[in-house]
Structure formats: structure tokens, C-alpha cells
C-alpha atoms as a PDB file:
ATOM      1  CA  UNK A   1      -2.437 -11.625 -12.294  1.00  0.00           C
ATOM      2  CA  UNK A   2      -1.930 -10.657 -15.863  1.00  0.00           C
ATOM      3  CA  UNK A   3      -4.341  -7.351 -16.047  1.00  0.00           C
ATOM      4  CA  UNK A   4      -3.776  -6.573 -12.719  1.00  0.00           C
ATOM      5  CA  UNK A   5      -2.679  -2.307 -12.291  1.00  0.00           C
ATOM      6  CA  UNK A   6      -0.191  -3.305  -9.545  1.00  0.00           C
ATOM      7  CA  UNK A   7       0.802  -6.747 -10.906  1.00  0.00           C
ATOM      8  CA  UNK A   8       1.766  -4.701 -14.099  1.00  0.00           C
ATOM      9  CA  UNK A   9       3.692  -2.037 -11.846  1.00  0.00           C
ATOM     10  CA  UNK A  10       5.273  -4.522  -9.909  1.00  0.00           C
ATOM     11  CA  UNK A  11       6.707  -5.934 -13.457  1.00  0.00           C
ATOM     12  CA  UNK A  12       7.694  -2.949 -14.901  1.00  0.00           C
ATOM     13  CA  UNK A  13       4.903  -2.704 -17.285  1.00  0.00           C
ATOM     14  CA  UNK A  14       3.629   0.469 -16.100  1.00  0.00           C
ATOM     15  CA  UNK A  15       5.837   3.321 -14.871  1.00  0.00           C
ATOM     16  CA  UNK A  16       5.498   4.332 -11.434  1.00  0.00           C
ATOM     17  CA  UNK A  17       7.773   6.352  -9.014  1.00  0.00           C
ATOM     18  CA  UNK A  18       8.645   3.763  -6.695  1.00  0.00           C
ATOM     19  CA  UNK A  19       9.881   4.473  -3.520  1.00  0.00           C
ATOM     20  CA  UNK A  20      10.691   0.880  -2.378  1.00  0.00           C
ATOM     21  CA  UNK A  21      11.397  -2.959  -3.527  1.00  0.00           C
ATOM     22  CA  UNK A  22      12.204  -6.165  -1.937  1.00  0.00           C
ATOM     23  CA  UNK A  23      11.164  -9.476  -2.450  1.00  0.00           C
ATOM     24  CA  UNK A  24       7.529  -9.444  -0.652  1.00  0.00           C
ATOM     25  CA  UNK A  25       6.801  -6.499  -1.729  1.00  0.00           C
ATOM     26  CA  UNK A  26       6.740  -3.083  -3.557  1.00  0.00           C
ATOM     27  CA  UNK A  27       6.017   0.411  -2.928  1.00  0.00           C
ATOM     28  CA  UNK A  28       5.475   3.446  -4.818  1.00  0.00           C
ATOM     29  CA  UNK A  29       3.653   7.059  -4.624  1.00  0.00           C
ATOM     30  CA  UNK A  30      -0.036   6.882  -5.391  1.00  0.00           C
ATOM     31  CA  UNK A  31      -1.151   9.225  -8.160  1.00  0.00           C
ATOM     32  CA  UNK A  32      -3.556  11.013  -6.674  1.00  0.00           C
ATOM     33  CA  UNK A  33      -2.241  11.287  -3.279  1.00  0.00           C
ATOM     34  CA  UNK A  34      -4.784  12.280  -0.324  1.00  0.00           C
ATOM     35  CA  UNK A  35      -1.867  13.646   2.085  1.00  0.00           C
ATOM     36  CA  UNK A  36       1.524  15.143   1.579  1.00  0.00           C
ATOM     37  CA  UNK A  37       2.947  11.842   1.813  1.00  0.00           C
ATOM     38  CA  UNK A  38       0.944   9.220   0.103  1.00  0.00           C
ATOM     39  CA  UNK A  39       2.609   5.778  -0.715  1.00  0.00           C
ATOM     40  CA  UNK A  40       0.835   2.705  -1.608  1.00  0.00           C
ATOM     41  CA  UNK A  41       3.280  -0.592  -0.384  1.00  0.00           C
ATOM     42  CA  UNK A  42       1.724  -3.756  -2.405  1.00  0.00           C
ATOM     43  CA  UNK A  43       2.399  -7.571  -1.970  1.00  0.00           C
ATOM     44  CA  UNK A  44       4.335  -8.618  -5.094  1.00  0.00           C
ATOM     45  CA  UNK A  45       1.957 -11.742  -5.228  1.00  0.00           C
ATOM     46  CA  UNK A  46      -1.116 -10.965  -6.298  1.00  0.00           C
ATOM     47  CA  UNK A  47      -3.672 -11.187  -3.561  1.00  0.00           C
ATOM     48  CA  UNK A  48      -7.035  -9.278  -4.319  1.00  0.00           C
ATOM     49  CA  UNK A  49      -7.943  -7.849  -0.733  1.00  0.00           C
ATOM     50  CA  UNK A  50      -7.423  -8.569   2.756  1.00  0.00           C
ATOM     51  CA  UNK A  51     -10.360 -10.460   2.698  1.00  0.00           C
ATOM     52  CA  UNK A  52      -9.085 -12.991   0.810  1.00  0.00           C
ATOM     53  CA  UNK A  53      -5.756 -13.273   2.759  1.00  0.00           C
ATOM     54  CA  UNK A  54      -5.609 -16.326   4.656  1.00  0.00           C
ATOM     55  CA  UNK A  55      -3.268 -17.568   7.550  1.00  0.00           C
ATOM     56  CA  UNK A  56      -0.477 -18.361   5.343  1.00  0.00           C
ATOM     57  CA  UNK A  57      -0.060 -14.640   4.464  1.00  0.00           C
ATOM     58  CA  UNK A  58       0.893 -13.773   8.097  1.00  0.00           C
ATOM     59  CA  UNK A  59       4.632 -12.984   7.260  1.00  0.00           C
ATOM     60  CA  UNK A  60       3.772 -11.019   4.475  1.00  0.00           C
ATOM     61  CA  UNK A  61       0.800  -8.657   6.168  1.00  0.00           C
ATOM     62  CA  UNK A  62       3.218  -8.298   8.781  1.00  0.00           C
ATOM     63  CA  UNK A  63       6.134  -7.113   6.611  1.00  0.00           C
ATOM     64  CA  UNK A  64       4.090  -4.461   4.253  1.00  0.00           C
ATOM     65  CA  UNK A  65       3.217  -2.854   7.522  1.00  0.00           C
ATOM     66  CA  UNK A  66       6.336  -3.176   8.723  1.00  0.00           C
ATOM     67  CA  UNK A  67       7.441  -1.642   5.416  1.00  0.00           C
ATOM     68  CA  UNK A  68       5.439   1.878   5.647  1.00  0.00           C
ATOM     69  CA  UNK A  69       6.736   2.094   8.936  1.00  0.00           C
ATOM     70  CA  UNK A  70      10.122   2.036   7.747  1.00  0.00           C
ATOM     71  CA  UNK A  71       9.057   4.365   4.599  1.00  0.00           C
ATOM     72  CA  UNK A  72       7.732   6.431   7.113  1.00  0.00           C
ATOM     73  CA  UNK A  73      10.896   6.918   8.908  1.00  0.00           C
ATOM     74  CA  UNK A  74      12.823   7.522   6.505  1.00  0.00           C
ATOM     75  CA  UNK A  75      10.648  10.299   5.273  1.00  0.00           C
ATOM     76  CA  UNK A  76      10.954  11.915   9.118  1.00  0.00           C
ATOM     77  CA  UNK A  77       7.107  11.527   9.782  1.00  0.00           C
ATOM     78  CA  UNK A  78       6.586  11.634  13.362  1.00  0.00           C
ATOM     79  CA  UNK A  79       3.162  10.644  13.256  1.00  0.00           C
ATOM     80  CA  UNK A  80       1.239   8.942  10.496  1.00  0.00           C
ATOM     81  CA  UNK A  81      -1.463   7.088   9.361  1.00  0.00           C
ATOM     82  CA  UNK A  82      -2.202   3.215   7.122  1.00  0.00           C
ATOM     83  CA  UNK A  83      -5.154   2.320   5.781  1.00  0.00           C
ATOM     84  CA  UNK A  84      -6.031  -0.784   4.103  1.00  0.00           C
ATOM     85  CA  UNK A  85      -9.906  -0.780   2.294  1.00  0.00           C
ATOM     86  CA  UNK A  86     -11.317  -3.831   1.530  1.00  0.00           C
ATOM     87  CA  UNK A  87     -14.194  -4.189  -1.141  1.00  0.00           C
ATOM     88  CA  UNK A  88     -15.435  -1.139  -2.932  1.00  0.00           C
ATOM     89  CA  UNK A  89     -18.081  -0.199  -0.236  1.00  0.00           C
ATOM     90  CA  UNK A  90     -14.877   0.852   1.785  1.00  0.00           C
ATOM     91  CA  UNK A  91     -12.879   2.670  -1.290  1.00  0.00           C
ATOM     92  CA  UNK A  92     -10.740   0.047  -2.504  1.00  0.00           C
ATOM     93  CA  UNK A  93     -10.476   0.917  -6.254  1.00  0.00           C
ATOM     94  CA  UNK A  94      -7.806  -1.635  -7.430  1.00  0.00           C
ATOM     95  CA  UNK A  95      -8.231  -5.351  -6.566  1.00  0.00           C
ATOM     96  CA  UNK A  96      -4.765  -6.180  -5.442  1.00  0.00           C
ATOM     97  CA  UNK A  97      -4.030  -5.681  -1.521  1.00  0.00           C
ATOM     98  CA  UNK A  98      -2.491  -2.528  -0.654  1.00  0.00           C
ATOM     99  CA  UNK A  99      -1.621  -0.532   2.198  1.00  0.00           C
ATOM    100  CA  UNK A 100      -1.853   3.360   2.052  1.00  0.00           C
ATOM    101  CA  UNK A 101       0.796   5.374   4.115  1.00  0.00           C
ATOM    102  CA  UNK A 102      -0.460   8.665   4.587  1.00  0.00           C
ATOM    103  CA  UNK A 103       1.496  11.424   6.813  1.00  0.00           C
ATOM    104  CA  UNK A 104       2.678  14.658   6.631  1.00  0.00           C
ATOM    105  CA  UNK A 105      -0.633  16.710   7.641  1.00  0.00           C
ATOM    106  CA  UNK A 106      -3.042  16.782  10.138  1.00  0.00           C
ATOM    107  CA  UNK A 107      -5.698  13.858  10.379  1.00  0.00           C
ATOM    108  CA  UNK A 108      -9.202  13.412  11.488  1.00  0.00           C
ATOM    109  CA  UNK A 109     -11.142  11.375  13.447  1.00  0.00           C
ATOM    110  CA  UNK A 110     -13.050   9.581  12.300  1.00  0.00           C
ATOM    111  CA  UNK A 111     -12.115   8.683   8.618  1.00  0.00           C
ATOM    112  CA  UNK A 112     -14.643   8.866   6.470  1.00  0.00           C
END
């Protein structure tokens, strides 16, 4: 999507300190990070929440998780936590899927 804040990262538009590419998907530290390690991994095609994913998104879903947990390795977190909001009531603030890897601290129960 043309004016899309992560569509425009993913293309190089905007600068953004990416911490991971391949060709489902993207991933980069979010600038305003909630945790010591906060990294948002992104579907390269545009899909505005997971609300609006449908069945023939299954490989994809599966590989941006799949993704923080190997971001999350690599970073030696032994525990950690991914979050994907859907719709603005829940705190999603950009309308292009995402999933936030959070780790390096201490987290509550429950979230919010």
C-alpha cells in the first residue's frame, strides 16, 4: 500500500534499523520500544490486521512467528514475549500486521 509506514519501510523509503529480511517478511526495532528488546517483524505484503488475514495467509502467520523466535534466539532471550493488536481498541497504531517481540525484562500478567 502506497502510504502505508511499514510498506514504505519495507521499500526503503523510510530508514529503519532493521534487524531482519527475507522474502515474507521484514523486521526491524520499533522506535519507541516498550522492553529492552523490542522488534516489530512485518509481512512484506501489505495486510492491514490479523483480522483481515484469511486462510491463505497460513504460511506467512506461521513464518513471522517463526521469525521472532529465531530473532529471539539469536539475541540469547531465554524467555520472551509476542504480541499482535488488532484494531485500535487493542493498541494497534499502524494498519499493516505486525508482530511485537518483546524480551529482555521481566513481564506481567496480565497485559494491559
Amino acid at each position: 500500500m502506497e502510504n502505508c509506514l511499514f510498506c514504505k519501510i519495507a521499500r526503503g523509503d523510510i530508514p529503519a534499523k532493521k534487524v531482519h529480511e527475507d522474502a515474507l517478511c521484514f523486521a526491524f526495532e520499533d522506535i519507541q520500544p516498550q522492553a529492552p528488546t523490542h522488534v516489530l517483524v512485518c509481512p512484506r505484503e501489505h495486510v492491514a490486521s490479523l483480522a483481515e488475514a484469511q486462510a491463505g495467509h497460513q504460511e506467512m502467520l506461521g513464518h513471522l512467528l517463526a521469525t521472532a523466535a529465531g530473532i529471539a534466539q539469536k539475541r540469547g532471550l531465554g524467555a520472551f514475549r509476542t504480541v499482535v493488536n488488532t484494531g485500535a481498541e487493542a493498541g494497534q497504531s499502524v494498519l499493516h500486521l505486525h508482530v511485537h517481540l518483546l524480551g529482555g525484562r521481566a513481564m506481567g500478567w496480565p497485559p494491559g
